[in-house]
Protein backbone atom coordinates (compact mmCIF):
# COMPACT_ATOMS: atom_id res chain seq x y z
CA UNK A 1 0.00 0.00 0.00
CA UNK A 2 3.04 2.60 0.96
CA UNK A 3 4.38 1.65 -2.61
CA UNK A 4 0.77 2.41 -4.24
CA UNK A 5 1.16 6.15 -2.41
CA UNK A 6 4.35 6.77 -3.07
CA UNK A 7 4.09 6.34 -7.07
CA UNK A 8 0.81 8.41 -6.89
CA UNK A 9 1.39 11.53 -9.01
CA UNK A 10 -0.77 14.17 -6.94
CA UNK A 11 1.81 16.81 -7.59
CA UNK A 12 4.24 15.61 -4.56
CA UNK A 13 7.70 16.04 -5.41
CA UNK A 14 9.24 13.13 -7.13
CA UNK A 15 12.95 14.43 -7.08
CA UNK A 16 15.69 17.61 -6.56
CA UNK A 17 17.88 18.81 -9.38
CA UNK A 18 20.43 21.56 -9.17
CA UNK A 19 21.18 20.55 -5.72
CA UNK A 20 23.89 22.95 -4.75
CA UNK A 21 25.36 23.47 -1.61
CA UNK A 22 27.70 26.47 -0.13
CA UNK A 23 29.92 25.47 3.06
CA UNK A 24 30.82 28.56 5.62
CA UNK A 25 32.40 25.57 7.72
CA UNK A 26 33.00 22.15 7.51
CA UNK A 27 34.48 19.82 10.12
CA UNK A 28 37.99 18.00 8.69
CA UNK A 29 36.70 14.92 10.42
CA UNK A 30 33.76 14.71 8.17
CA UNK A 31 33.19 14.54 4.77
CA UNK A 32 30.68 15.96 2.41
CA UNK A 33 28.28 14.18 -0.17
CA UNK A 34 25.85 14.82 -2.35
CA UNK A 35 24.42 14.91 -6.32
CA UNK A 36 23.41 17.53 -8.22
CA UNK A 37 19.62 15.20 -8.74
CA UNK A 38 18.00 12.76 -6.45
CA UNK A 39 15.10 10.64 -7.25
CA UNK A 40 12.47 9.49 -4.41
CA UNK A 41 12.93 5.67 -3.29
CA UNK A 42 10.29 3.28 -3.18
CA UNK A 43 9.66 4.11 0.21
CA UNK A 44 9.02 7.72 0.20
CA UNK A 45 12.35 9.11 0.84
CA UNK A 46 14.05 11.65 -0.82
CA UNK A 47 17.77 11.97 0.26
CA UNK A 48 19.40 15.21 -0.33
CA UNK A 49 23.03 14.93 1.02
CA UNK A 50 25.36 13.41 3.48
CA UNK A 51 27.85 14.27 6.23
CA UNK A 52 29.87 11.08 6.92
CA UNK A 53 32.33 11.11 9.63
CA UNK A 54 36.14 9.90 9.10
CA UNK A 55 36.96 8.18 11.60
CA UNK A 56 34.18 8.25 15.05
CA UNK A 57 30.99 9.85 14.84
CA UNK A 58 27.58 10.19 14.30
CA UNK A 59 26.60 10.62 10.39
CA UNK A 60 23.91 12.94 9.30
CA UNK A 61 21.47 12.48 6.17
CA UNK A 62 19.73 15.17 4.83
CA UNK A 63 15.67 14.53 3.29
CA UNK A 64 12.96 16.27 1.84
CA UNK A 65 10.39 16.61 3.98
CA UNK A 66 7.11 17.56 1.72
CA UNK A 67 4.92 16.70 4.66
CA UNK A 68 1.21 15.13 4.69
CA UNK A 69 -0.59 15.63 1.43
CA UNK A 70 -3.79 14.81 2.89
CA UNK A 71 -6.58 17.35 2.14
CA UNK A 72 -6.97 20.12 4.84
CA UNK A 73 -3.55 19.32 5.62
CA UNK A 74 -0.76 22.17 4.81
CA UNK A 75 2.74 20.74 2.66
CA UNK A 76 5.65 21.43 4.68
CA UNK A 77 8.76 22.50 2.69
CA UNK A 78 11.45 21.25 5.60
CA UNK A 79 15.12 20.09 5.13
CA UNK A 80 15.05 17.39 7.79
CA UNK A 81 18.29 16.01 8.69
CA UNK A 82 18.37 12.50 10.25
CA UNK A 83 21.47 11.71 12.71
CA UNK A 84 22.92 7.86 12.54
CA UNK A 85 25.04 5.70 14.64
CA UNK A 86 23.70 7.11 17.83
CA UNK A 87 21.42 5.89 20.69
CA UNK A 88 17.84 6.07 20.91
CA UNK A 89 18.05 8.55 23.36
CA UNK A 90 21.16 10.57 21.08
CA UNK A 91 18.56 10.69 18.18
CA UNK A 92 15.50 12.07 20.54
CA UNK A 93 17.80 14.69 21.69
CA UNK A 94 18.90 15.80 18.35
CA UNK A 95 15.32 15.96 17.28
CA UNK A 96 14.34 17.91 19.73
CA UNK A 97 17.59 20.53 19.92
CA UNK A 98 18.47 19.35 23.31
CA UNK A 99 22.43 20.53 22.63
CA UNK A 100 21.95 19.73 18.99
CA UNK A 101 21.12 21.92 16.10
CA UNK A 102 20.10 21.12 12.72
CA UNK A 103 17.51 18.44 12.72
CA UNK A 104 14.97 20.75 10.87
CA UNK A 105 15.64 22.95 8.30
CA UNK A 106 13.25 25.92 7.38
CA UNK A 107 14.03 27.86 3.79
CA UNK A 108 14.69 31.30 4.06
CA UNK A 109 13.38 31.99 0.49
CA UNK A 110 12.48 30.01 -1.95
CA UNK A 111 14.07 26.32 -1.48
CA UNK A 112 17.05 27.82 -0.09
CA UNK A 113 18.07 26.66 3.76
CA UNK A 114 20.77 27.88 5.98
CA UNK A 115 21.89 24.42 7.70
CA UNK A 116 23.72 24.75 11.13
CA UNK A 117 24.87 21.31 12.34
CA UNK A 118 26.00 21.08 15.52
CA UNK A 119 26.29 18.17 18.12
CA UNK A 120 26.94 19.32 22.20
CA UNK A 121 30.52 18.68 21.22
CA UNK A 122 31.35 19.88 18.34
CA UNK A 123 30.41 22.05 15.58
CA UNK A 124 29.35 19.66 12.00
CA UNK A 125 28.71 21.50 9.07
CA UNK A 126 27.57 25.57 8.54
CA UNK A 127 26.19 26.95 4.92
CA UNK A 128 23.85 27.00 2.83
CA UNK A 129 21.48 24.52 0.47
CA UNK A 130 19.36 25.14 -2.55
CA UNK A 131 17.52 22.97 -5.00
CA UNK A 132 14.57 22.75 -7.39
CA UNK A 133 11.71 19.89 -6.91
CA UNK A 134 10.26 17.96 -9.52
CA UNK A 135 6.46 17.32 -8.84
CA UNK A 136 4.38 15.30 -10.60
CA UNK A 137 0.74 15.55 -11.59
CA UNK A 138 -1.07 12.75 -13.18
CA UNK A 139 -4.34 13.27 -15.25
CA UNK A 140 -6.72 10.79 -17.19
CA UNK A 141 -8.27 11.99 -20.26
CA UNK A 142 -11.34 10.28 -22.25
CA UNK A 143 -10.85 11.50 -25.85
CA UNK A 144 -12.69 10.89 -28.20
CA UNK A 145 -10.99 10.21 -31.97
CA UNK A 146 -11.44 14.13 -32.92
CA UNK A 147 -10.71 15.72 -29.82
CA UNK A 148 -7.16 17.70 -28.93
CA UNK A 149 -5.79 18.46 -25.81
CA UNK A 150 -3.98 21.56 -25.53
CA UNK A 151 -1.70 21.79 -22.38
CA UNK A 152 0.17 24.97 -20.81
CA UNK A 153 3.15 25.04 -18.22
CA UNK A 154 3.10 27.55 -15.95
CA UNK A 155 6.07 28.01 -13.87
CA UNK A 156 5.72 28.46 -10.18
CA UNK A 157 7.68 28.81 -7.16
CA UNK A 158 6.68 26.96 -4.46
């Protein structure tokens, strides 16, 4: 059923492109991935980069975070980052900014976000990230053998 909702084209965004990203600061002892696109997975999630640690560490993964879709509710247009190789309790923290920063990620205009990573130890990762979305928006059409359908793209920002 997930997989049914996740390939539904209801104008949900399907992927980034022109993923770029602008360090102020970046730890030595971690490392810095990421592509320039990014398609969804099967299971809904849309990775946008990685922080990866050298040597000991927690790692960090970056998502889009569209939110619910469901009617009534409001899209959210977050930059959640996810922290790994901690402890249950580690993670809660970090989600909740209890001597962590950066878990969520609000853009200051446009899809542009100013991420501050820090852990109570040590500072991660400072700068800034900006992509584009790809939604998609499925349609049905009954046509009959003499009928056209015109189309028009209108650009929006979201």
């Amino acid at each position: 059923m997930r997989r049914d909702r996740v390939e539904k084209q209801d104008g949900k965004t399907f992927g980034t492109y022109n993923v770029e990203i602008h360090p102020t600061y970046r730890n030595p002892n971690y490392t810095l991935s990421y592509r320039a696109t990014n398609e969804i997975s099967s299971h809904g999630r849309l990775n946008v980069f990685e922080i990866n640690p050298s040597g000991k560490g927690p790692s960090f993964a970056a998502r889009w975070d569209g939110g619910s879709r469901d009617a009534g509710k409001p899209e959210r247009n977050d930059l959640d980052i996810d922290i790994y190789g901690v402890s249950d309790e580690e993670e809660r923290r970090f989600k909740n900014g209890d001597g962590y920063s950066g878990h969520r990620n609000v853009a200051s205009t446009g899809h542009t976000y100013h991420v501050d990573l820090r852990t109570p130890d040590e500072r991660i990762f400072e700068g800034t990230v900006s992509f584009n979305l790809l939604r998609k928006q499925g349609f049905e059409a009954n046509l009959y053998p003499t009928a056209t359908l015109d189309a028009k793209l209108i650009r929006a920002e979201d």
